[in-house]
PDB file of N, CA and C in Angstrom:
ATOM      1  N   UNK A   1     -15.263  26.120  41.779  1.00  0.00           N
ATOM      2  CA  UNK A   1     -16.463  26.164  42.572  1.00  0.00           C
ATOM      3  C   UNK A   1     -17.643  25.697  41.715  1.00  0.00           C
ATOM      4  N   UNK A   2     -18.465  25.213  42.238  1.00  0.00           N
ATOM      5  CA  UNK A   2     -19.732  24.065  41.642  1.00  0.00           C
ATOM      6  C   UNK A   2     -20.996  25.389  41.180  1.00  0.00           C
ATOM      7  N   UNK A   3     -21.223  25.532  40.174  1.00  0.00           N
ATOM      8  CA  UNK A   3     -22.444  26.177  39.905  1.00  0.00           C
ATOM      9  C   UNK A   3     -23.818  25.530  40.687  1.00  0.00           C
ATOM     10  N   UNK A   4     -24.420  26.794  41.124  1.00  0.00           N
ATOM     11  CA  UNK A   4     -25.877  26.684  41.657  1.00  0.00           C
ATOM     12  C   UNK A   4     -26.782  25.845  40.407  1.00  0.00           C
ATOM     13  N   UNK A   5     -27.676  25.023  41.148  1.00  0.00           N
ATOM     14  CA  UNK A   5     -28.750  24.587  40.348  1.00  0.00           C
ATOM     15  C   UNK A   5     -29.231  25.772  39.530  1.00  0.00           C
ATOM     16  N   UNK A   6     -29.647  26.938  39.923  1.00  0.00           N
ATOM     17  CA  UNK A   6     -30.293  27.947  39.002  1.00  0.00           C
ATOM     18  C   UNK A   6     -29.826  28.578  38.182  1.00  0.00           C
ATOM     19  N   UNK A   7     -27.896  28.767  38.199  1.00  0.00           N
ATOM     20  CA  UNK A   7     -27.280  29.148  37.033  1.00  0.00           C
ATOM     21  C   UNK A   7     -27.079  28.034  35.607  1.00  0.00           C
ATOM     22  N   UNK A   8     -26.995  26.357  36.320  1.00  0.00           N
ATOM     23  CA  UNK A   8     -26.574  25.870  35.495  1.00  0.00           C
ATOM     24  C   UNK A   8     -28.152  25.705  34.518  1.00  0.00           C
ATOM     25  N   UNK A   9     -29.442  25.440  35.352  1.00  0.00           N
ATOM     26  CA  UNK A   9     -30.384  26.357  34.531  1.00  0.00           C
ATOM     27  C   UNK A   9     -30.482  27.228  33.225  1.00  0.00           C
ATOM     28  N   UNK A  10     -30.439  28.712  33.938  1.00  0.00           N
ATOM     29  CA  UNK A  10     -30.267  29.406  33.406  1.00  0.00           C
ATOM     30  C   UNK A  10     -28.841  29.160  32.081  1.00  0.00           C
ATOM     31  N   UNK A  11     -27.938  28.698  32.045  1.00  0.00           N
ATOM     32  CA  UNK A  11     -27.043  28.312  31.307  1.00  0.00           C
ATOM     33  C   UNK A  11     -27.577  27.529  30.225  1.00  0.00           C
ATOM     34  N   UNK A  12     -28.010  26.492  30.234  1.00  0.00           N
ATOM     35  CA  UNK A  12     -29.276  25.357  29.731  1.00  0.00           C
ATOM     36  C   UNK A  12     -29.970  26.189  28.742  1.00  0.00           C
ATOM     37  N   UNK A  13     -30.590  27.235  29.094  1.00  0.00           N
ATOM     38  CA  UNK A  13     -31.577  28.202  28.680  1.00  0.00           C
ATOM     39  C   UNK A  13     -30.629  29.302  27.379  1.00  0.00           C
ATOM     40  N   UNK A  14     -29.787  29.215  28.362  1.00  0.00           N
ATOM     41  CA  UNK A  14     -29.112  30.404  27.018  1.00  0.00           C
ATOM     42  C   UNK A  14     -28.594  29.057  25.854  1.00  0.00           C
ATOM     43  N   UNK A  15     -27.913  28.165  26.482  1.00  0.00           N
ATOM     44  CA  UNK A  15     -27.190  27.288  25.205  1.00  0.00           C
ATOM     45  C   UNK A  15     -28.278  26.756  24.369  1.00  0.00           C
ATOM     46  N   UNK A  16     -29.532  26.653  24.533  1.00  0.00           N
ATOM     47  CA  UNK A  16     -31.091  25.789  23.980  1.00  0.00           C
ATOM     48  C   UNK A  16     -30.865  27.390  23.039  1.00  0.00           C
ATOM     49  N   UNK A  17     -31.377  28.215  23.313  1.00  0.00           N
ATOM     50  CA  UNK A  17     -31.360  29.411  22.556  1.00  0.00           C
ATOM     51  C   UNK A  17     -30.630  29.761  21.001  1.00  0.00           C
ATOM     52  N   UNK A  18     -29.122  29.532  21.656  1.00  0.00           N
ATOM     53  CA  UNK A  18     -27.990  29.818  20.570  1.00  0.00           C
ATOM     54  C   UNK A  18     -28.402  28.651  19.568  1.00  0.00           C
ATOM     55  N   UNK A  19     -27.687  27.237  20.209  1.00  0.00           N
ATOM     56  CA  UNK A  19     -28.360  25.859  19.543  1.00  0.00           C
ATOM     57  C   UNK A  19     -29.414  26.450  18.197  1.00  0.00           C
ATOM     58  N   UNK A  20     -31.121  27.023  19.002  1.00  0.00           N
ATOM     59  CA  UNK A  20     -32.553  26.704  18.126  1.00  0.00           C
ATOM     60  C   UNK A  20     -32.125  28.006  17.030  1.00  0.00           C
ATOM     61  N   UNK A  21     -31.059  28.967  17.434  1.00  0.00           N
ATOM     62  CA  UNK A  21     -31.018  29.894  16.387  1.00  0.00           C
ATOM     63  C   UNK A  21     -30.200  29.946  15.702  1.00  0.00           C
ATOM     64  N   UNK A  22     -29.412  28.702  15.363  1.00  0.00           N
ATOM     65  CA  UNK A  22     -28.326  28.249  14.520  1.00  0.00           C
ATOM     66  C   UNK A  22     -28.680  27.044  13.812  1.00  0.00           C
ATOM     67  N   UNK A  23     -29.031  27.217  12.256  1.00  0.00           N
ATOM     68  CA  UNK A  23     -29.258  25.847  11.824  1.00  0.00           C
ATOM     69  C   UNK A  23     -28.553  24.778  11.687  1.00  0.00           C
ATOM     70  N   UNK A  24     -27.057  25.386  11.583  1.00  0.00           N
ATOM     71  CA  UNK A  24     -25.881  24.553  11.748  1.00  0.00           C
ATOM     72  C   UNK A  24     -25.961  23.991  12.886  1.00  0.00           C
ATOM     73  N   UNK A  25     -25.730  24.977  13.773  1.00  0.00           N
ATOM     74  CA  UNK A  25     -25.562  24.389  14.851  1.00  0.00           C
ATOM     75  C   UNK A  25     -26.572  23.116  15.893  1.00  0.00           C
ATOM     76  N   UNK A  26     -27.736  23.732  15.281  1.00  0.00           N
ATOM     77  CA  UNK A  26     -29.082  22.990  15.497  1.00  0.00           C
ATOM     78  C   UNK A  26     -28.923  21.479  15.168  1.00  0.00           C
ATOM     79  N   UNK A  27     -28.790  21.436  13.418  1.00  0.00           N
ATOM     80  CA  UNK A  27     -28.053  19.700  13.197  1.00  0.00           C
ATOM     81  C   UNK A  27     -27.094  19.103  13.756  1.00  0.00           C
ATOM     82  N   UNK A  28     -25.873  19.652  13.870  1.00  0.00           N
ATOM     83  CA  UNK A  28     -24.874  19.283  14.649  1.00  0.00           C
ATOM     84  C   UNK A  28     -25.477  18.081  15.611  1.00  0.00           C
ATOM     85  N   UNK A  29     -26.141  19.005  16.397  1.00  0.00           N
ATOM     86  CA  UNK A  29     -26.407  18.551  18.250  1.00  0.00           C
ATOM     87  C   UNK A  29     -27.499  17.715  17.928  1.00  0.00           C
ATOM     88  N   UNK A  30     -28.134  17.366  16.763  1.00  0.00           N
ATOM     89  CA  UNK A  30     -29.164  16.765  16.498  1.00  0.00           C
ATOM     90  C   UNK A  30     -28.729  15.591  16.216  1.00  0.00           C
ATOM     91  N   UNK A  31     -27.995  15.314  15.171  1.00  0.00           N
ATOM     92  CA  UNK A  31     -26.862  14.271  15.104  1.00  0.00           C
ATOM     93  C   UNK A  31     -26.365  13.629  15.792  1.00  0.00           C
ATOM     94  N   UNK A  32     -25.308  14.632  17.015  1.00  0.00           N
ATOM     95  CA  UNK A  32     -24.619  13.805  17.981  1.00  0.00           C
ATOM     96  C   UNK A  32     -25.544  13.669  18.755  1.00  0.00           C
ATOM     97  N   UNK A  33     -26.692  13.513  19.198  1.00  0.00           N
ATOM     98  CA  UNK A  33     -27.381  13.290  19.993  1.00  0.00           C
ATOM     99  C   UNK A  33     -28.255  11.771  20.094  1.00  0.00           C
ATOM    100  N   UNK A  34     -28.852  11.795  18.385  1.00  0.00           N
ATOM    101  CA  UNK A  34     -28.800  10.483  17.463  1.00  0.00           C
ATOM    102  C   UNK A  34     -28.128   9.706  17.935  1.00  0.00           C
ATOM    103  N   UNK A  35     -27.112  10.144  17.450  1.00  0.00           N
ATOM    104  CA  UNK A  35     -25.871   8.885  17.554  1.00  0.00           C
ATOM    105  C   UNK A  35     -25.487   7.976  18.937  1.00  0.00           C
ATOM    106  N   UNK A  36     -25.766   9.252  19.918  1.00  0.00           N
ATOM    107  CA  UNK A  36     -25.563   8.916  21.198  1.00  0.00           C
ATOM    108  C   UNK A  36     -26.315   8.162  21.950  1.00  0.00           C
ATOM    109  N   UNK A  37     -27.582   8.107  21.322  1.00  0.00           N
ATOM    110  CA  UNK A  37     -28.602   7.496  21.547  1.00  0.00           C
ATOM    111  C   UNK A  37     -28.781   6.004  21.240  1.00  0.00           C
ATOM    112  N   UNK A  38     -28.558   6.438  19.593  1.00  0.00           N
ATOM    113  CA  UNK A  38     -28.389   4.945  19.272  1.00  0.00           C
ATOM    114  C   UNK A  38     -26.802   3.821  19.859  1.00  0.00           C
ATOM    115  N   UNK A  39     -26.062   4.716  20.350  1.00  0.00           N
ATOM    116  CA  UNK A  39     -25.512   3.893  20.874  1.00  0.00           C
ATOM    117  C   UNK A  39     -25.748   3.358  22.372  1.00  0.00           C
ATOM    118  N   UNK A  40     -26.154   4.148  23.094  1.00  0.00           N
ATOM    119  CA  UNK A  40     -27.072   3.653  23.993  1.00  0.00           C
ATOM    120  C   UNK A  40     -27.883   2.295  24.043  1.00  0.00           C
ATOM    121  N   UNK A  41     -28.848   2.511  23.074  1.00  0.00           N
ATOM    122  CA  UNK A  41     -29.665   1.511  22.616  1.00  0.00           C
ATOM    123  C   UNK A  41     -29.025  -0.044  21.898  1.00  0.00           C
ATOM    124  N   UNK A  42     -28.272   0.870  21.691  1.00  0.00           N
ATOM    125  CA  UNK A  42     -27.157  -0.881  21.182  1.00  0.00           C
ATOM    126  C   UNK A  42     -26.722  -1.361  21.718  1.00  0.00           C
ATOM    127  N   UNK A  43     -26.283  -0.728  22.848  1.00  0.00           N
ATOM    128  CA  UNK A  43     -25.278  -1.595  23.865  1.00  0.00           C
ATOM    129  C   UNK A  43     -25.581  -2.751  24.260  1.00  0.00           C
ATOM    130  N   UNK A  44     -24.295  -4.245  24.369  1.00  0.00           N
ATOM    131  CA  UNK A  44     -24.706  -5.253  24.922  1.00  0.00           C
ATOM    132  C   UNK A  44     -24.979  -5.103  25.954  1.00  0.00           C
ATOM    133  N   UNK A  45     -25.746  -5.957  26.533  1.00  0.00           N
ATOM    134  CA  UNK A  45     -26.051  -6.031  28.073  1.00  0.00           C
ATOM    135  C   UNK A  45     -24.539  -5.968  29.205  1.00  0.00           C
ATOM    136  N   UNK A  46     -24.722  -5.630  30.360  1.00  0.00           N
ATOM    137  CA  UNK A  46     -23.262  -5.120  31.150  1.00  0.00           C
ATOM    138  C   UNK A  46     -23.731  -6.838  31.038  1.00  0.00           C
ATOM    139  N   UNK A  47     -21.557  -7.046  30.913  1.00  0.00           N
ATOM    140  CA  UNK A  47     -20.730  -8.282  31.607  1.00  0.00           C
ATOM    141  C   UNK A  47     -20.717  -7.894  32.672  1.00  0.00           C
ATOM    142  N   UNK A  48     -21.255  -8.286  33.972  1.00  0.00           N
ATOM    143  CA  UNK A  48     -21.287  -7.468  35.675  1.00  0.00           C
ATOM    144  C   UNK A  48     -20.196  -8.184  35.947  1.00  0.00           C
ATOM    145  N   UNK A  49     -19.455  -7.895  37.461  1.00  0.00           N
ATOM    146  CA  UNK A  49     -18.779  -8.188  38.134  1.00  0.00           C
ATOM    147  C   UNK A  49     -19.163  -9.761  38.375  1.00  0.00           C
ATOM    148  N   UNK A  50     -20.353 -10.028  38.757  1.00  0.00           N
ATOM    149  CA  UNK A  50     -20.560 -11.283  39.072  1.00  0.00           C
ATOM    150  C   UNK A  50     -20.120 -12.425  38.074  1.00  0.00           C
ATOM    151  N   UNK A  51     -20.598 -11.790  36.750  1.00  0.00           N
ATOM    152  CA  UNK A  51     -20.814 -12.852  35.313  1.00  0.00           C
ATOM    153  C   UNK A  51     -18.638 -13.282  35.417  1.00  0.00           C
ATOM    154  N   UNK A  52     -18.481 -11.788  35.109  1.00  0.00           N
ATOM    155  CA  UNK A  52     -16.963 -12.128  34.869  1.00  0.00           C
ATOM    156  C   UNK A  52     -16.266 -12.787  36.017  1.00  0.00           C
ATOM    157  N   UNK A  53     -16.682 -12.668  37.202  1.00  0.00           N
ATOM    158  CA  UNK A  53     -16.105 -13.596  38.534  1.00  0.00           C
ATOM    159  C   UNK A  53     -16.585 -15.485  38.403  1.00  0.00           C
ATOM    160  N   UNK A  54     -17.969 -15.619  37.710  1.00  0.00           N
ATOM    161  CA  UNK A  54     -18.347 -16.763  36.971  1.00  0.00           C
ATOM    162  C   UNK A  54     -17.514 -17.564  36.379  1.00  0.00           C
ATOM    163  N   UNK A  55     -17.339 -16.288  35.357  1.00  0.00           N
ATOM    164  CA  UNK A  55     -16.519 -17.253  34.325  1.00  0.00           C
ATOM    165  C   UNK A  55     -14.789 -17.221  34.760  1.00  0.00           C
ATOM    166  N   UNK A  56     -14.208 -16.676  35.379  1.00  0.00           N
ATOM    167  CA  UNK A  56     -12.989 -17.020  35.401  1.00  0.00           C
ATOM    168  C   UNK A  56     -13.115 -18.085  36.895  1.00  0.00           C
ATOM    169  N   UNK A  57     -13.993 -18.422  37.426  1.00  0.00           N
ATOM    170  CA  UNK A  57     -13.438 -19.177  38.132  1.00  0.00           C
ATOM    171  C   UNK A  57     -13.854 -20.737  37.561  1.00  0.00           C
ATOM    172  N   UNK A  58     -15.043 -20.836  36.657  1.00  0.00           N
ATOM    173  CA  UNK A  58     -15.248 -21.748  35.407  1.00  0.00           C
ATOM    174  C   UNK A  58     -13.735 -22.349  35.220  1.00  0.00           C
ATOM    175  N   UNK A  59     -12.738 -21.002  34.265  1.00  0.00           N
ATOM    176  CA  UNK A  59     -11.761 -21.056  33.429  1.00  0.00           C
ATOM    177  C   UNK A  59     -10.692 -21.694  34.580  1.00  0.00           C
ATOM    178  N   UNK A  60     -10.843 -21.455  35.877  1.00  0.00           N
ATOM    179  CA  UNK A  60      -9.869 -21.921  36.723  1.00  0.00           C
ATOM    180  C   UNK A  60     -10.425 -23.466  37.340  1.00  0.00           C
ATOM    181  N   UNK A  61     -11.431 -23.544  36.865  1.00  0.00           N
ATOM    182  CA  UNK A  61     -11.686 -25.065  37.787  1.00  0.00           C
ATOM    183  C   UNK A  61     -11.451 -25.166  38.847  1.00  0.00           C
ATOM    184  N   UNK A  62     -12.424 -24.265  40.120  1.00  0.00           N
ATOM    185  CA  UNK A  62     -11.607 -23.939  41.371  1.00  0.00           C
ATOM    186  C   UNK A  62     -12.858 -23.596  42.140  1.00  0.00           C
ATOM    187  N   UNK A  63     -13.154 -24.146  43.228  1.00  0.00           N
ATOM    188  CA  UNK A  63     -14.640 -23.371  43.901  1.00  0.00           C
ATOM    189  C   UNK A  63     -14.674 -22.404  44.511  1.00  0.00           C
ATOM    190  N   UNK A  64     -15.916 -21.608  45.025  1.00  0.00           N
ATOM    191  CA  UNK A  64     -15.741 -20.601  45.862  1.00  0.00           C
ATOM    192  C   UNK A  64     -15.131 -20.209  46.945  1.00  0.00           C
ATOM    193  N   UNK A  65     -14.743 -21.258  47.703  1.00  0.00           N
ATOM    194  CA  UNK A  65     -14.003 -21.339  48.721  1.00  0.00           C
ATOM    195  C   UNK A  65     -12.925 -21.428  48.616  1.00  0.00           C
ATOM    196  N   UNK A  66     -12.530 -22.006  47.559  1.00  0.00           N
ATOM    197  CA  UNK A  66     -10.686 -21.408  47.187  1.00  0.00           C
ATOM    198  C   UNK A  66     -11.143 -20.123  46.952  1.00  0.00           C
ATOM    199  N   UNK A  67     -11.170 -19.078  46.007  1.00  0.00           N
ATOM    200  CA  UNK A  67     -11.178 -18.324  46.051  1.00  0.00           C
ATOM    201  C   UNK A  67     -11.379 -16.950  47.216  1.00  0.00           C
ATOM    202  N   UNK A  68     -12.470 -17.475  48.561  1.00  0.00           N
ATOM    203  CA  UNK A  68     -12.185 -16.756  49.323  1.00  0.00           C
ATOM    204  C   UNK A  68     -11.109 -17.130  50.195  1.00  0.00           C
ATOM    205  N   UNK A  69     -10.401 -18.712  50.268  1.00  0.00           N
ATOM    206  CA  UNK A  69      -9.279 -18.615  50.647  1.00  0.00           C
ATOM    207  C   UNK A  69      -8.226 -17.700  50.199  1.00  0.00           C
ATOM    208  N   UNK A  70      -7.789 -17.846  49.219  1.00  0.00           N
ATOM    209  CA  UNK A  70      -7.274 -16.682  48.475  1.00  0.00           C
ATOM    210  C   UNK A  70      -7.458 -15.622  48.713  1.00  0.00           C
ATOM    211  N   UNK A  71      -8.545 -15.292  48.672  1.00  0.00           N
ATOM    212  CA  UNK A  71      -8.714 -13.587  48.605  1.00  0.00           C
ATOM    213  C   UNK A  71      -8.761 -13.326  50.241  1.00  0.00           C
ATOM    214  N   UNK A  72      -8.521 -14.239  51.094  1.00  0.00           N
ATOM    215  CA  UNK A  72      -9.044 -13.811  52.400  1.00  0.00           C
ATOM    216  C   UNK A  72     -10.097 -13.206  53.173  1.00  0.00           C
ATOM    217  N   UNK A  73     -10.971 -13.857  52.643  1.00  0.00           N
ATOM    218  CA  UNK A  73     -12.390 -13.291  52.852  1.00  0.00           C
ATOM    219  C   UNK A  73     -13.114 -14.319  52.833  1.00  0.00           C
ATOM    220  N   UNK A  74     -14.919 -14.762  53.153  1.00  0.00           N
ATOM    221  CA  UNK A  74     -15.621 -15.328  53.701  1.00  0.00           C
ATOM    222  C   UNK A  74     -16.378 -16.255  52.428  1.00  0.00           C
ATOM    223  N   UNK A  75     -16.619 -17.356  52.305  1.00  0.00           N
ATOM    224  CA  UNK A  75     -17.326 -17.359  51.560  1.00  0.00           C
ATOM    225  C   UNK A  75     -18.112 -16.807  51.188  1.00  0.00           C
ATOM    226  N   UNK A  76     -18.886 -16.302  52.140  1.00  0.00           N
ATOM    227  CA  UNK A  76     -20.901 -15.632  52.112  1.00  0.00           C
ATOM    228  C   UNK A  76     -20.224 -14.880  51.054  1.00  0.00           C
ATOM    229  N   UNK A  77     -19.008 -13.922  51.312  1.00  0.00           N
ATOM    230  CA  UNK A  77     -18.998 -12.481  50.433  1.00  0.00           C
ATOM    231  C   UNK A  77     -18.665 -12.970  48.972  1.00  0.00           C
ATOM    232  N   UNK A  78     -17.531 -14.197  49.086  1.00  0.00           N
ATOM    233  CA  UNK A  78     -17.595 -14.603  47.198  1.00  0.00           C
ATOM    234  C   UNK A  78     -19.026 -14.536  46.580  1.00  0.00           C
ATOM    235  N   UNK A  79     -20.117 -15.307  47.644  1.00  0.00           N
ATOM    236  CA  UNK A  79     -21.377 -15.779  47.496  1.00  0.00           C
ATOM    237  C   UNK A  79     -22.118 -14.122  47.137  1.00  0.00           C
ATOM    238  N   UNK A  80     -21.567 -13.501  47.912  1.00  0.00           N
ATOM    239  CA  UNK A  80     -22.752 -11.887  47.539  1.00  0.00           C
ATOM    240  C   UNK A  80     -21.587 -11.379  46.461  1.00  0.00           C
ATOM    241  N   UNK A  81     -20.648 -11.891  46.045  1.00  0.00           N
ATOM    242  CA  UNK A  81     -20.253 -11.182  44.613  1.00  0.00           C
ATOM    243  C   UNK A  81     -20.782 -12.449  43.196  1.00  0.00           C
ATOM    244  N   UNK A  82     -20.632 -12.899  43.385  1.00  0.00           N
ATOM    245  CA  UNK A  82     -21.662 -14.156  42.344  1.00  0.00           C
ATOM    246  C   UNK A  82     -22.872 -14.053  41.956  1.00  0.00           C
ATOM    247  N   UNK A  83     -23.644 -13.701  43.116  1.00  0.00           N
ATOM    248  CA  UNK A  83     -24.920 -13.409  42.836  1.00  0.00           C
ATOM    249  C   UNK A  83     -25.523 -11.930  42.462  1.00  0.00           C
ATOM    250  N   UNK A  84     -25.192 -10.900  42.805  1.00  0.00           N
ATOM    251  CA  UNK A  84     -24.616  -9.806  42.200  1.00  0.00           C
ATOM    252  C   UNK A  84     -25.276  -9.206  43.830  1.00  0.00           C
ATOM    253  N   UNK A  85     -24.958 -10.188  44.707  1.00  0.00           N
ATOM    254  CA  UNK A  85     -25.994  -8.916  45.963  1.00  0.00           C
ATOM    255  C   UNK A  85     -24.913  -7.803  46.371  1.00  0.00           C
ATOM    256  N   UNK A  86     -23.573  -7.947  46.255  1.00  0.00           N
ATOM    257  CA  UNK A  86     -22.515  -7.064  46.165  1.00  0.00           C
ATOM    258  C   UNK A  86     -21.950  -6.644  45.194  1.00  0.00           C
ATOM    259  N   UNK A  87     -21.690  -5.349  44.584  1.00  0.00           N
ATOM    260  CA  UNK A  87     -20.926  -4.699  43.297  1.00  0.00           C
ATOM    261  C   UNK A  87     -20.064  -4.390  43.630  1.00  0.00           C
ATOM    262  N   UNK A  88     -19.361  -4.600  44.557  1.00  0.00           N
ATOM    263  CA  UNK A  88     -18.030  -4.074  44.732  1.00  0.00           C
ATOM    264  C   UNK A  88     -16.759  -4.725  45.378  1.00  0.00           C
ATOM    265  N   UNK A  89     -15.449  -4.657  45.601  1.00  0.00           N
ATOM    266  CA  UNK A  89     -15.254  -5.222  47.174  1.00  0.00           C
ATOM    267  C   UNK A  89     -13.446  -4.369  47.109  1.00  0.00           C
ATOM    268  N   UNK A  90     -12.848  -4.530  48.051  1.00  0.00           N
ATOM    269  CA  UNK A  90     -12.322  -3.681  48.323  1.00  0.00           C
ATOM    270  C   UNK A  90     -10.887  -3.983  47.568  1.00  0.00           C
ATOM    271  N   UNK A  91     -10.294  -2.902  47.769  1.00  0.00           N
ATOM    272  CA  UNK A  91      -9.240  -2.866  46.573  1.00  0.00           C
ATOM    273  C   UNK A  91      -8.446  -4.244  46.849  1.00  0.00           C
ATOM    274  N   UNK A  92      -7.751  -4.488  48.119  1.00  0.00           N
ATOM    275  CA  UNK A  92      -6.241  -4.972  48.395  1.00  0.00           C
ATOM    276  C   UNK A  92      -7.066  -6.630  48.276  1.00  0.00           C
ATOM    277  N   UNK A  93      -8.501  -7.043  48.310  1.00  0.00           N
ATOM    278  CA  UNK A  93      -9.202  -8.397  48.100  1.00  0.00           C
ATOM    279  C   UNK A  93      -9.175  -8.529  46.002  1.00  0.00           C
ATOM    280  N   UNK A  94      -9.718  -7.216  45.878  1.00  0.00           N
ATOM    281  CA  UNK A  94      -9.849  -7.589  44.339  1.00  0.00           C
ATOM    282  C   UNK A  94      -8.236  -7.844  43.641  1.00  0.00           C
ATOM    283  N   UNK A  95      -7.447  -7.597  44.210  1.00  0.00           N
ATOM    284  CA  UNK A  95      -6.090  -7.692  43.464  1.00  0.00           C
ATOM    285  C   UNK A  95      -5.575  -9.102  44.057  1.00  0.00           C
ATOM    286  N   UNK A  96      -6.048  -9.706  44.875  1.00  0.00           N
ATOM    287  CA  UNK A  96      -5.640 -11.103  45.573  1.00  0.00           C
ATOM    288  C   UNK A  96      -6.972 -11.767  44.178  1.00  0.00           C
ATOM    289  N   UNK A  97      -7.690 -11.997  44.480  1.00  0.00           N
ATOM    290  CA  UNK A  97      -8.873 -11.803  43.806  1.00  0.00           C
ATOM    291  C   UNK A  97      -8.261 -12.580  42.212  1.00  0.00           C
ATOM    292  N   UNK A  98      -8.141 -11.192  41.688  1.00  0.00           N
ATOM    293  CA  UNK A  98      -7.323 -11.213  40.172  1.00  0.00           C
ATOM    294  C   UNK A  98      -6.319 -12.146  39.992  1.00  0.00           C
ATOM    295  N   UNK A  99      -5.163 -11.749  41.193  1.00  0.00           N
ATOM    296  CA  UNK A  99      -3.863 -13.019  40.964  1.00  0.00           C
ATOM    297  C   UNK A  99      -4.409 -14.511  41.166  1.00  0.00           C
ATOM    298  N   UNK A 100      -5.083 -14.710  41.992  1.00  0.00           N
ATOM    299  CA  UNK A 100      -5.419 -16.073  42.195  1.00  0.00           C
ATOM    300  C   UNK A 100      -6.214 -16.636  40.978  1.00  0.00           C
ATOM    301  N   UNK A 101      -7.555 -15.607  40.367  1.00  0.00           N
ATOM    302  CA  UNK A 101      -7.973 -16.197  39.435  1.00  0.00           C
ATOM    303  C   UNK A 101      -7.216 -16.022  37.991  1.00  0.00           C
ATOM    304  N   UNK A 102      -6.064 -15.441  38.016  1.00  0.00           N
ATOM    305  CA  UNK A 102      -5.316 -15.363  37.120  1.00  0.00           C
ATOM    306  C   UNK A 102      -5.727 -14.342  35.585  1.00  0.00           C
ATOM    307  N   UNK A 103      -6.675 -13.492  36.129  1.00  0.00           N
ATOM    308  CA  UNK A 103      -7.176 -12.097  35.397  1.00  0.00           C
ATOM    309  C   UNK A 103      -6.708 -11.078  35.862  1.00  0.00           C
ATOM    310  N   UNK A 104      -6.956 -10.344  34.826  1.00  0.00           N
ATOM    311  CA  UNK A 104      -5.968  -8.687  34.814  1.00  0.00           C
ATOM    312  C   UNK A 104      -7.206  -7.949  36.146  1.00  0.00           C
ATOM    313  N   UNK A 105      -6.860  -7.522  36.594  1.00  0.00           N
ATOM    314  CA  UNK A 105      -7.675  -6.171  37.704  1.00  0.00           C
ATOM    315  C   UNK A 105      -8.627  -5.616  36.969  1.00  0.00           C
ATOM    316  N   UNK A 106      -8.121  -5.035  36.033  1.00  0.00           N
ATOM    317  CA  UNK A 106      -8.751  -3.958  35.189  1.00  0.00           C
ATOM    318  C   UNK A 106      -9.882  -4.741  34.540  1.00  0.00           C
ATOM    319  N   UNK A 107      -9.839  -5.760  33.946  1.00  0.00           N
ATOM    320  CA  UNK A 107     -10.847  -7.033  33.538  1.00  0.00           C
ATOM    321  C   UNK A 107     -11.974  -7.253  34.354  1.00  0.00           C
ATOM    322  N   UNK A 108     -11.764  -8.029  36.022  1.00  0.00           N
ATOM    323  CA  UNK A 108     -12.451  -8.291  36.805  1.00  0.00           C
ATOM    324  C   UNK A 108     -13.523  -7.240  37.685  1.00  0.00           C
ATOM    325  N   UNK A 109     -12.826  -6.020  37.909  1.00  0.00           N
ATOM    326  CA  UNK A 109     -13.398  -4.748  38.154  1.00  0.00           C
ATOM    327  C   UNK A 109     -14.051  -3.912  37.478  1.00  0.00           C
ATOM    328  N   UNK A 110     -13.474  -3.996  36.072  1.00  0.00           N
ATOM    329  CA  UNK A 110     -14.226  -2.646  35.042  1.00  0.00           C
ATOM    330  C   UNK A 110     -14.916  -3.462  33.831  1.00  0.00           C
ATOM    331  N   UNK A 111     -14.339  -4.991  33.773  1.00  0.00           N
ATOM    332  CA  UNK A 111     -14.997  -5.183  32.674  1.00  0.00           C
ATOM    333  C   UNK A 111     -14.144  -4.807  31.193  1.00  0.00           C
ATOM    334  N   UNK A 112     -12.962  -4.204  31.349  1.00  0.00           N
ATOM    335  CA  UNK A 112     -12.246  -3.660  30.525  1.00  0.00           C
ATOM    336  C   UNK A 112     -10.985  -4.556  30.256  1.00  0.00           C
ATOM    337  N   UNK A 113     -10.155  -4.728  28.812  1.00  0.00           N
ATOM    338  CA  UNK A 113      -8.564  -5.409  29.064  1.00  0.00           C
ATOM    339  C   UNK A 113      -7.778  -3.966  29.243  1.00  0.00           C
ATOM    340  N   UNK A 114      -6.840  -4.489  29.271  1.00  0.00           N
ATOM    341  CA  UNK A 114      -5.652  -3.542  29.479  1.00  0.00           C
ATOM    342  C   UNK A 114      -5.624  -2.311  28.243  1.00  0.00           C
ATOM    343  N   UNK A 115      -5.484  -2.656  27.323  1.00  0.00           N
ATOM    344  CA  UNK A 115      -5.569  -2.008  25.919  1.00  0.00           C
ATOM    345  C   UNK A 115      -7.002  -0.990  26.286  1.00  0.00           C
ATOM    346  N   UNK A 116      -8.397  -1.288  26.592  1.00  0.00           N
ATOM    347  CA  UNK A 116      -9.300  -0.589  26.544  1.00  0.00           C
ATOM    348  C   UNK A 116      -9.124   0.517  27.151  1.00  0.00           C
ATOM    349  N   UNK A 117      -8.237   1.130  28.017  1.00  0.00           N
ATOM    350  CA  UNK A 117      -7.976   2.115  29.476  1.00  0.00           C
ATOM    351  C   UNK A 117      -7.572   3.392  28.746  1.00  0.00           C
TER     352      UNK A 117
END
């Protein structure tokens, strides 16, 4: 069951507490917090759905309209995944999608290879 806004609050309140009265513990969270941050701040910019749908159809030498042949779907919608006016599209298109452009799922959708999962 989902804690109330006012316990997880109150929770907040006791863990800030323990945390400010532990010096150990105080650095710890000070640290990973740093860190978390700065990795934040480092991050490359997102490869979006669109960029990586770009480039593999680049890598395929193939226009948009093959591809929504393929995928069975409309041009306009290749067109609103290219341009990024769509982030998404539905499972049983992105796996037509993938085979046709000859990329892994996991690649074209998450941005991820196989190994990264």
């Amino acid at each position: 069951m989902a804690m109330a806004k006012s316990e997880v609050t109150a929770w907040c309140r006791e863990l800030a507490e323990h945390v400010n009265s532990d010096p150990i513990l105080l650095s710890a969270f000070i640290k990973a917090y740093d860190s978390s941050r700065a990795a934040v701040i480092n991050r490359k910019p997102a490869f979006t759905l669109a960029k990586r749908m770009k480039q593999a159809i680049k890598d395929k030498d193939c226009y948009q309209t093959d591809v929504a042949r393929a995928a069975r779907t409309t041009p306009t919608a290749v067109n609103f995944w290219l341009t990024g006016a769509s982030l998404t599209m539905e499972a049983g298109t992105a796996i037509r999608v993938a085979k046709f452009l000859n990329v892994d799922i996991e690649w074209l959708i998450l941005g991820v290879e196989r190994g990264d999962l």
